[in-house]
Protein backbone atom coordinates (compact mmCIF):
# COMPACT_ATOMS: atom_id res chain seq x y z
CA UNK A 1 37.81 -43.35 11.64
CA UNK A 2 34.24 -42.22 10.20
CA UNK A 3 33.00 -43.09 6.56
CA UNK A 4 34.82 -41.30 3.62
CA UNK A 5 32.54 -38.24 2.43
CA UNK A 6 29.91 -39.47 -0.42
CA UNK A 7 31.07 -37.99 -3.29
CA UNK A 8 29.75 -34.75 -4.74
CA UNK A 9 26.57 -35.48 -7.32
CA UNK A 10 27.67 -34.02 -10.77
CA UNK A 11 24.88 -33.23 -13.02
CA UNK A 12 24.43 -31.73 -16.27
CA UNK A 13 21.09 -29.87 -18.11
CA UNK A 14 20.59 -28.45 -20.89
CA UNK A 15 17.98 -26.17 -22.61
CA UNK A 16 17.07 -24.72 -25.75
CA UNK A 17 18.55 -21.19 -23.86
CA UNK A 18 19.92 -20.91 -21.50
CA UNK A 19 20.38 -17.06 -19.73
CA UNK A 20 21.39 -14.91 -17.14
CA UNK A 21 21.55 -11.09 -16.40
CA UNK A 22 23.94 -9.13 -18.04
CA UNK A 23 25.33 -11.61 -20.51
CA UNK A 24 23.67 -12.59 -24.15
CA UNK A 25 21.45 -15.74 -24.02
CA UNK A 26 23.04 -18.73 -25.01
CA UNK A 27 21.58 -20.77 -27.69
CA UNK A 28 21.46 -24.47 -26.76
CA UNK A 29 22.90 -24.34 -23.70
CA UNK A 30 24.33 -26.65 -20.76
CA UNK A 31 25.00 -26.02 -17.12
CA UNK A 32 27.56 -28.30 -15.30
CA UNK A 33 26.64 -28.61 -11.07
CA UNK A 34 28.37 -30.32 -8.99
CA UNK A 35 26.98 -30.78 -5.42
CA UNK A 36 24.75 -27.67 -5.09
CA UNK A 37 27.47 -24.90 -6.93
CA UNK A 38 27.77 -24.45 -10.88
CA UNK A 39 30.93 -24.97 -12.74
CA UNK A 40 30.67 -24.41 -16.10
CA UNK A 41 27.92 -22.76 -18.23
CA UNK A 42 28.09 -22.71 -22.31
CA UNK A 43 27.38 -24.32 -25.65
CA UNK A 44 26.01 -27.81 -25.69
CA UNK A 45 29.06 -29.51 -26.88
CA UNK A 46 26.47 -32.80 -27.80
CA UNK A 47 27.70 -34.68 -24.62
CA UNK A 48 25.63 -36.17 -22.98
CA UNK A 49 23.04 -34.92 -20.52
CA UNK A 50 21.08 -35.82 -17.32
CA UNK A 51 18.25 -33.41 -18.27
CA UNK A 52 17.80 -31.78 -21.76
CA UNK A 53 14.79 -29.38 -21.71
CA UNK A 54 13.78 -28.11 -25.38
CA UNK A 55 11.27 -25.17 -26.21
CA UNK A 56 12.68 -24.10 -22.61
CA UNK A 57 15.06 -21.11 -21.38
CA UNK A 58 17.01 -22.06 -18.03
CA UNK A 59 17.56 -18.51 -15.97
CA UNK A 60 18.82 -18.30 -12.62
CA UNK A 61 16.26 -18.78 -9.43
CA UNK A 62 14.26 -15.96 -9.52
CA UNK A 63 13.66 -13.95 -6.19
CA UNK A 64 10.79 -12.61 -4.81
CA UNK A 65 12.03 -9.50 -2.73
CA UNK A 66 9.06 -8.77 -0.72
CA UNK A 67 6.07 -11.06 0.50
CA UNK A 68 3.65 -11.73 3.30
CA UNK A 69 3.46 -15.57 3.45
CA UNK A 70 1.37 -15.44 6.69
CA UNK A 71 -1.39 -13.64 4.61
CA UNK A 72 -1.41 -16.49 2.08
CA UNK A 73 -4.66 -17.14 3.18
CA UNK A 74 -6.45 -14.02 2.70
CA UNK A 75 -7.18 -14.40 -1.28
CA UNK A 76 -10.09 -12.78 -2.13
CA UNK A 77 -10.96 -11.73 1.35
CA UNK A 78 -9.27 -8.24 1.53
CA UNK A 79 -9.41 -6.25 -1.98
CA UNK A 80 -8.01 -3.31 -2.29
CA UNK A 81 -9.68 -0.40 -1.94
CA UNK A 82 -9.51 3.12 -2.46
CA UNK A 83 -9.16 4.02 0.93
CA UNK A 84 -5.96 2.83 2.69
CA UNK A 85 -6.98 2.71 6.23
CA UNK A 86 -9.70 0.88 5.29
CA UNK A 87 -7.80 -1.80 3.48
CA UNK A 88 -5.17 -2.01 6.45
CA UNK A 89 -8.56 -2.56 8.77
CA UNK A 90 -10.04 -5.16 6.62
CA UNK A 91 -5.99 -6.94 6.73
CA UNK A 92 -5.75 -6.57 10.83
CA UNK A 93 -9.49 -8.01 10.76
CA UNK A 94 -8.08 -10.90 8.62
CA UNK A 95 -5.19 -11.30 11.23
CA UNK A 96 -7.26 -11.89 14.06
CA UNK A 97 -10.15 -14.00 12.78
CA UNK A 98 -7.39 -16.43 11.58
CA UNK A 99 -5.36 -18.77 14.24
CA UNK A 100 -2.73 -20.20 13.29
CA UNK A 101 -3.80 -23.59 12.85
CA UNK A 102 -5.49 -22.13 9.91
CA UNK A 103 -2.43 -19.80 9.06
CA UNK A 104 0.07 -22.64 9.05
CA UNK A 105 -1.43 -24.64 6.47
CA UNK A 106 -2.03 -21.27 3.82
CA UNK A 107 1.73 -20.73 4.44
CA UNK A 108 3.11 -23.92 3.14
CA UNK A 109 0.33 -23.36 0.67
CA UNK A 110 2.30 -20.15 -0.64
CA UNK A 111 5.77 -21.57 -0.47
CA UNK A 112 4.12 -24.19 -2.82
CA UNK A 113 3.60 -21.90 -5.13
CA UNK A 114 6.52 -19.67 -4.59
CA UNK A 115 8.35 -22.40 -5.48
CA UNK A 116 6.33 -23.77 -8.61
CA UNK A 117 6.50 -20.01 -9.68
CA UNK A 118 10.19 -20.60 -10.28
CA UNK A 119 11.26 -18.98 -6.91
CA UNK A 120 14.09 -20.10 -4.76
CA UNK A 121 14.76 -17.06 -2.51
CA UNK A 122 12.28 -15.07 -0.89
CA UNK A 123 12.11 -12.04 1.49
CA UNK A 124 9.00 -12.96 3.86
CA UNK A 125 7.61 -10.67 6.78
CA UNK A 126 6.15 -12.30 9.30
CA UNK A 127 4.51 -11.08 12.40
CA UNK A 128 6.09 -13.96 14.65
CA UNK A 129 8.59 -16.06 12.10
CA UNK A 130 6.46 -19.15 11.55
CA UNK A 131 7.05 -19.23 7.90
CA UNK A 132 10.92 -20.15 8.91
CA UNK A 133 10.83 -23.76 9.39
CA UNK A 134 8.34 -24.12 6.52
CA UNK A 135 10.26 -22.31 4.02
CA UNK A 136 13.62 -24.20 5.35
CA UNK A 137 11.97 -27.60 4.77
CA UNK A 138 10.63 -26.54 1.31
CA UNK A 139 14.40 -26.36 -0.55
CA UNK A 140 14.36 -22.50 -0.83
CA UNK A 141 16.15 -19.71 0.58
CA UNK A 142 14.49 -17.60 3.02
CA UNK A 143 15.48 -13.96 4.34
CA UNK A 144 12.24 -13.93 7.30
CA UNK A 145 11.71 -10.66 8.52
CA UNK A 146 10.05 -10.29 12.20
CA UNK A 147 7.93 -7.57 12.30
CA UNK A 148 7.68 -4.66 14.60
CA UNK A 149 4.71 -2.85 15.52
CA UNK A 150 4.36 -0.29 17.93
CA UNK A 151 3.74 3.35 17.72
CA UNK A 152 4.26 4.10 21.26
CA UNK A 153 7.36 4.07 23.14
CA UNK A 154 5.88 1.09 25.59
CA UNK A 155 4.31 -1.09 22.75
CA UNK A 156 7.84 -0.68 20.46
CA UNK A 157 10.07 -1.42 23.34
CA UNK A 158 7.42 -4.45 23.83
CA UNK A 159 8.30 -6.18 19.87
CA UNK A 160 11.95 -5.22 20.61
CA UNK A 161 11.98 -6.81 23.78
CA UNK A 162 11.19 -9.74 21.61
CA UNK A 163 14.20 -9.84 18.77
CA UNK A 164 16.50 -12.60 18.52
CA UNK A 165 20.14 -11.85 18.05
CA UNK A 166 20.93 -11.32 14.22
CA UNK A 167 17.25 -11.91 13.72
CA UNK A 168 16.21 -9.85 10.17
CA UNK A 169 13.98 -6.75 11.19
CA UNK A 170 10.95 -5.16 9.83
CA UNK A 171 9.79 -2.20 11.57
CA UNK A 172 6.32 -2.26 9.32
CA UNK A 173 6.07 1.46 8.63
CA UNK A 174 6.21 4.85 9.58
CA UNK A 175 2.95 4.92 10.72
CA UNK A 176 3.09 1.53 13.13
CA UNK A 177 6.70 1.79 14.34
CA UNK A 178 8.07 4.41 17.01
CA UNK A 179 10.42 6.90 14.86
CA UNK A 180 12.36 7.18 17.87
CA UNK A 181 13.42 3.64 18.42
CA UNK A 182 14.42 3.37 14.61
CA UNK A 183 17.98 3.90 15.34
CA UNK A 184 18.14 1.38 18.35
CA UNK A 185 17.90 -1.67 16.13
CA UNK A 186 20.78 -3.17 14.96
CA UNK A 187 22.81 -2.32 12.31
CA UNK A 188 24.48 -5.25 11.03
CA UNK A 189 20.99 -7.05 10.37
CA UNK A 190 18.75 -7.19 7.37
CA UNK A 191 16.11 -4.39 7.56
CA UNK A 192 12.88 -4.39 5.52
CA UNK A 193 10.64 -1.28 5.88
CA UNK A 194 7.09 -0.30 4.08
CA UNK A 195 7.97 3.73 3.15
CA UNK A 196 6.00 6.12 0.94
CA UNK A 197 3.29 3.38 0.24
CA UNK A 198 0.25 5.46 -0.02
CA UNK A 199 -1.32 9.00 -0.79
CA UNK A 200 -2.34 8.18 3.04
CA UNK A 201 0.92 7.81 4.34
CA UNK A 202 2.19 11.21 3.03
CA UNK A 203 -0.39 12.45 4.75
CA UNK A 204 -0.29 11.61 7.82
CA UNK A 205 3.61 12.35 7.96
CA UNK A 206 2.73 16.00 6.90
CA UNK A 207 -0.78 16.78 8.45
CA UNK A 208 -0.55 14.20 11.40
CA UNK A 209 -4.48 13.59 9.91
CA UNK A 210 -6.07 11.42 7.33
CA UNK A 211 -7.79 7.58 6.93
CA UNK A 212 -4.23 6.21 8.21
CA UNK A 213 -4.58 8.14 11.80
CA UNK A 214 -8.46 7.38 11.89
CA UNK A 215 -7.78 3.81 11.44
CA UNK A 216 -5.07 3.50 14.67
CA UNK A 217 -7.65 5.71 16.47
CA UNK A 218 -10.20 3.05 16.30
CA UNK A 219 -7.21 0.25 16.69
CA UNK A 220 -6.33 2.32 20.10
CA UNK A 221 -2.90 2.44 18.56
CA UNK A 222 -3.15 6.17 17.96
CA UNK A 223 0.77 8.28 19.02
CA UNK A 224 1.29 11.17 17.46
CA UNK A 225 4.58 11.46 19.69
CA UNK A 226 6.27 8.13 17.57
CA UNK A 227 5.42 9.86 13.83
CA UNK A 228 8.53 10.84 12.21
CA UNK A 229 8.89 14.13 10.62
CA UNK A 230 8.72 13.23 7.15
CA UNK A 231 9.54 10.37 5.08
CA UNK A 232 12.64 11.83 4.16
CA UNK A 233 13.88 11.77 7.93
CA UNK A 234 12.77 7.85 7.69
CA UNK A 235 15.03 7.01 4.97
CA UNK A 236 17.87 8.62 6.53
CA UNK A 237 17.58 7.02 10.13
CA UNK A 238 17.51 3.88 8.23
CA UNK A 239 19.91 4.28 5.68
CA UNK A 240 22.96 4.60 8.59
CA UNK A 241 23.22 1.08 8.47
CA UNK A 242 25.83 -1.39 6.96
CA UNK A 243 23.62 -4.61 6.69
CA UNK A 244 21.34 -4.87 3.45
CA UNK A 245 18.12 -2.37 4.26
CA UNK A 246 15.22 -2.74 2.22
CA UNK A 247 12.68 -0.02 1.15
CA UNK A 248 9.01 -1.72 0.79
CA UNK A 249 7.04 -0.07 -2.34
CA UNK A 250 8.53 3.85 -2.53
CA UNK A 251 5.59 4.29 -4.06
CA UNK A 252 5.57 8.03 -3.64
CA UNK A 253 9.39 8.24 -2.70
CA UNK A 254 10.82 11.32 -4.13
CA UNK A 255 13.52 9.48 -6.90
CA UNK A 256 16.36 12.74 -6.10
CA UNK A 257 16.12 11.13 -2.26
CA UNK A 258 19.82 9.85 -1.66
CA UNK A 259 20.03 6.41 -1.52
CA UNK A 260 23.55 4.49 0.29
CA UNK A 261 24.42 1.13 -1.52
CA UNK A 262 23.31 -1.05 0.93
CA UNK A 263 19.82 0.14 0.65
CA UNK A 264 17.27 -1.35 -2.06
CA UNK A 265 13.87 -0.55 -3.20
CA UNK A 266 11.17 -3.20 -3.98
CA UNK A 267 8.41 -2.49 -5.84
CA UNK A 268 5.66 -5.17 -6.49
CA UNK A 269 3.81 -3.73 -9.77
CA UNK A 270 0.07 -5.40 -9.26
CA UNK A 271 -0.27 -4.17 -6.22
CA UNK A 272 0.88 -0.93 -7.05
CA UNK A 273 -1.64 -1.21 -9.91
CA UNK A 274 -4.96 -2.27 -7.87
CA UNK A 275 -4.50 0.24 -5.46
CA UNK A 276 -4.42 2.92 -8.43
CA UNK A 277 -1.20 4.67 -7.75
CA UNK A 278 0.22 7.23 -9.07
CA UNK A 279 3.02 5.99 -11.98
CA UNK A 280 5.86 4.30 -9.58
CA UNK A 281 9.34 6.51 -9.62
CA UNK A 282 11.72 3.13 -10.86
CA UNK A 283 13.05 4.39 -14.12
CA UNK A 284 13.94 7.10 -12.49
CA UNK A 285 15.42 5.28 -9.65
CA UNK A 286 17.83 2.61 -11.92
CA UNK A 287 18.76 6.03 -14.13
CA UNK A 288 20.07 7.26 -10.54
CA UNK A 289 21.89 3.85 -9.49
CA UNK A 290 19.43 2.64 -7.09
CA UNK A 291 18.98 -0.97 -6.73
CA UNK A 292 15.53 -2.12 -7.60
CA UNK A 293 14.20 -5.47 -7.36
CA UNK A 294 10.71 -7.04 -7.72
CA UNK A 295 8.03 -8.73 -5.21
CA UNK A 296 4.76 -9.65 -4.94
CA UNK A 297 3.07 -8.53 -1.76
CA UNK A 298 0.57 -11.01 -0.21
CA UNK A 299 -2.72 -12.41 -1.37
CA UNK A 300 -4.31 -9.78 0.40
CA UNK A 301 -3.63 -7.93 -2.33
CA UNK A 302 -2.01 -9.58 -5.63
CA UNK A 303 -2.90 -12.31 -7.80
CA UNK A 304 -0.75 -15.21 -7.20
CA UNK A 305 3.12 -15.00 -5.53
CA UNK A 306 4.92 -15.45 -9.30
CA UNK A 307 7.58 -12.81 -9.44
CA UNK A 308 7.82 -13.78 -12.99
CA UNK A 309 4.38 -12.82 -13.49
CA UNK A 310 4.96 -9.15 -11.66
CA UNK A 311 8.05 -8.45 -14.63
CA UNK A 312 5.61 -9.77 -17.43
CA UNK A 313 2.85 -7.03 -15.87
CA UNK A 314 5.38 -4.09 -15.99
CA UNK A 315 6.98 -5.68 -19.35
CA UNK A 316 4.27 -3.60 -21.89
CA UNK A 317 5.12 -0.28 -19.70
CA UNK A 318 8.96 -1.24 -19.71
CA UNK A 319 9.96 -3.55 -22.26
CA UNK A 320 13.73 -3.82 -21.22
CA UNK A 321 13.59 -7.58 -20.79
CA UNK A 322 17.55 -7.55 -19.80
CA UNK A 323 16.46 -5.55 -17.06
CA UNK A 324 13.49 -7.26 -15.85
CA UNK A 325 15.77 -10.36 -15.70
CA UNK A 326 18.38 -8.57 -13.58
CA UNK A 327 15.78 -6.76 -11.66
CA UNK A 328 14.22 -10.65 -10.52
CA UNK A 329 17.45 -12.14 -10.27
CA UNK A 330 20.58 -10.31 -9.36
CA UNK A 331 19.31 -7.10 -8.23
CA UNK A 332 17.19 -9.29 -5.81
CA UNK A 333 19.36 -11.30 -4.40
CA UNK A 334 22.09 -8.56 -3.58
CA UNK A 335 19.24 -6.70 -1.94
CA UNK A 336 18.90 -9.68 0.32
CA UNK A 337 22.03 -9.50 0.97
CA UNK A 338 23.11 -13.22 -1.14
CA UNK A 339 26.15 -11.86 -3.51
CA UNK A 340 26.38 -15.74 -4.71
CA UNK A 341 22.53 -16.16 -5.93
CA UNK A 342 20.70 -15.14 -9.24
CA UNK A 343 23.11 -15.70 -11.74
CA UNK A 344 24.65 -18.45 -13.18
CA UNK A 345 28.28 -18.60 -13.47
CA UNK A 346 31.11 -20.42 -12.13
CA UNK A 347 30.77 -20.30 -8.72
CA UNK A 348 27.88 -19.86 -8.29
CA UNK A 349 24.71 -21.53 -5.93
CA UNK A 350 23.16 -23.96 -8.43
CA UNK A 351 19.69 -22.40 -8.12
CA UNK A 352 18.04 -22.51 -11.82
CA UNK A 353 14.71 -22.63 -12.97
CA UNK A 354 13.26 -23.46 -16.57
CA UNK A 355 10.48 -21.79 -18.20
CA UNK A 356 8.35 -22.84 -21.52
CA UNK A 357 9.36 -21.04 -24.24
CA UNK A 358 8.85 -21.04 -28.39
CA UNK A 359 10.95 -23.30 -30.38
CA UNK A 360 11.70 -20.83 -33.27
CA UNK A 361 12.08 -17.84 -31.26
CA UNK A 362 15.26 -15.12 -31.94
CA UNK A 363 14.65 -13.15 -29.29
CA UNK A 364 14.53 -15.51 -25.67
CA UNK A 365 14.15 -12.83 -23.15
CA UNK A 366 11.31 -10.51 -24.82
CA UNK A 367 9.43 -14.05 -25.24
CA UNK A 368 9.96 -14.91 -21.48
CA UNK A 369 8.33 -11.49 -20.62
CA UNK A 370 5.30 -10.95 -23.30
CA UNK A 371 4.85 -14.73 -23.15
CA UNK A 372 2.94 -16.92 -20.87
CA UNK A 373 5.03 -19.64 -20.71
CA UNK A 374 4.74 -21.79 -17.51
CA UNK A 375 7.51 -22.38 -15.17
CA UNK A 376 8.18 -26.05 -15.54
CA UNK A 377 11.35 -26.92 -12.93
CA UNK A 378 12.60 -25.69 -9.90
CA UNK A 379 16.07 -26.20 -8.60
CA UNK A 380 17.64 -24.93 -5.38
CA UNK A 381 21.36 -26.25 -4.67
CA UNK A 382 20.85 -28.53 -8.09
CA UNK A 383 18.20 -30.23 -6.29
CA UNK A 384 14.58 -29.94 -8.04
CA UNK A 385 12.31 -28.85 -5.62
CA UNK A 386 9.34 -28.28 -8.50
């Protein structure tokens, strides 16, 4: 007969508040974990405590919806700019001036600070999954996307050929993936998709001409036989699905567009904001029961990888802190398909982080977001990770 199982660690930590979306802060709050699952969450009853945290709010792990960890190393090197094509050109130049001996190390660079950032599930893209093991070994939760590129029918059927069975799927965009193989991919899997990103985009759908089809002219990757019709015909192809399907920006998604359950938009407000878009539809979005969570992109084109930091950006233009909480949180984590993450409950995966907060303040949430209090623990599974 083998060894009895070790017995399952209890912990307990409390915080000044402690909070999670949908319910009303709780003053002096304590969280009870055993093994890597809450049990109880409430009032300090003065017990004692393995961790007590004051002038600190405990919230759930946050999640960063959308990211490009394999881009971690292009900070500073690829600003935006006004015109998209030339952007995308100055990221594919990035891509192959960078081995990966050099893009292995910028990776674990940006889980670093995904994780210091307060993050403990992440939906990555990658161009060949290398951020998998790395993010695995780190503590937090990955959803890795492979990506699909291929405008042609020969160079799509190429990155298909290439998918590993339940393998999570981005087919980058409607400009680099074949419309017409769309429907082949699998259903059940996790889909993420970049739709109605630029002024560019929109353009090419409807002309078949601007920067976007100059730039994949002077790639060679020019097809005007993979475009789909119109953006609209994108979201429908990919909304026939039953696994969780993502929807990468929407910047200049029409908000009436029908959206199934499954399907979530992520919207990654600095970004947006660099490239000078056009004010993003997601008030309009929520008011019309779509899902819509936050992300940050990739250093090519954002500040840092805190999704904390994206809701305190949008905070001044929406100052609905219960939402921004849900909207990093919850909403997140159902988009990537984890019912079970980003709140903190019974029940619940013990992934928590704590961020500085005032000592005399009424109002926990509004301070989180107009604040600039520093994430200062990390815990995935009730182990801290940061």
């Amino acid at each position: 007969m083998g060894a009895p199982p070790a017995p399952l660690r209890r912990q307990r930590i409390s915080a000044q508040w402690v909070a999670s979306p949908g319910r009303t802060p709780i003053a002096d709050g304590v969280i009870e974990i055993l093994g890597d699952s809450v049990i109880s969450v409430g009032p300090w009853d003065r017990q004692p405590v393995d961790i007590r945290l004051d002038d600190a709010i405990i919230l759930p792990g946050l999640v960063n919806a959308h990211t490009h960890l394999d881009l971690s190393g292009a900070a500073g090197q690829t600003p935006p700019r006004p015109n998209f094509g030339q952007w995308l050109e100055s990221v594919v130049g990035f891509r192959r001036s960078n081995p990966e001996d050099v893009v292995i190390p910028a990776i674990a660079q940006g889980i670093t600070q995904l994780a210091g950032s307060g993050t403990t599930l992440v939906g990555d893209i990658s161009s060949c999954g290398s951020s998998l093991p790395l993010i695995a070994a780190s503590g937090v939760t990955g959803v890795v996307f492979r990506e699909l590129i291929g405008l042609s029918e020969s160079r799509s059927q190429t990155a298909m050929s290439h998918i590993s069975r339940g393998e999570p799927l981005s087919p980058h965009a409607p400009y680099s993936f074949r419309f017409q193989s769309l429907g082949c991919l699998p259903a059940d899997v996790p889909l993420a998709m970049h739709v109605a990103e630029s002024p560019e985009e929109v353009k090419l759908l409807d002309h078949r001409s601007g920067p976007i089809r100059e730039f994949l002219e002077r790639l060679g990757a020019w097809d005007e036989s993979g475009l789909a019709p119109s953006i609209e015909d994108v979201v429908e192809t990919i909304s026939n699905r039953s696994g969780p399907t993502l929807l990468i920006h929407g910047n200049y998604l029409r908000p009436e567009v029908k959206l199934p359950p499954n399907l979530s938009i992520v919207f990654c407000p600095r970004t947006h904001a660099a490239f000078g878009h056009e004010p993003h539809p997601f008030r309009k979005m929520r008011d019309l029961g779509v899902r819509v969570s936050l992300g940050t992109d990739s250093l090519a084109s954002n500040p840092d990888l805190s999704v904390l930091n994206e809701a305190r950006f949008l905070f001044p233009q929406f100052p609905n802190s219960d939402a921004l909480l849900q909207m990093i949180t919850s909403d997140g984590a159902i988009s990537l398909g984890f019912k079970d993450r980003g709140r903190l409950e019974p029940g619940s995966r013990a992934d928590l982080c704590a961020v500085q907060i005032g000592a005399s303040t009424a109002n926990p949430l509004e301070e989180l977001f107009a604040g600039e209090g520093r994430v200062v623990a990390t815990w995935t599974g009730g182990m801290r990770i940061a």
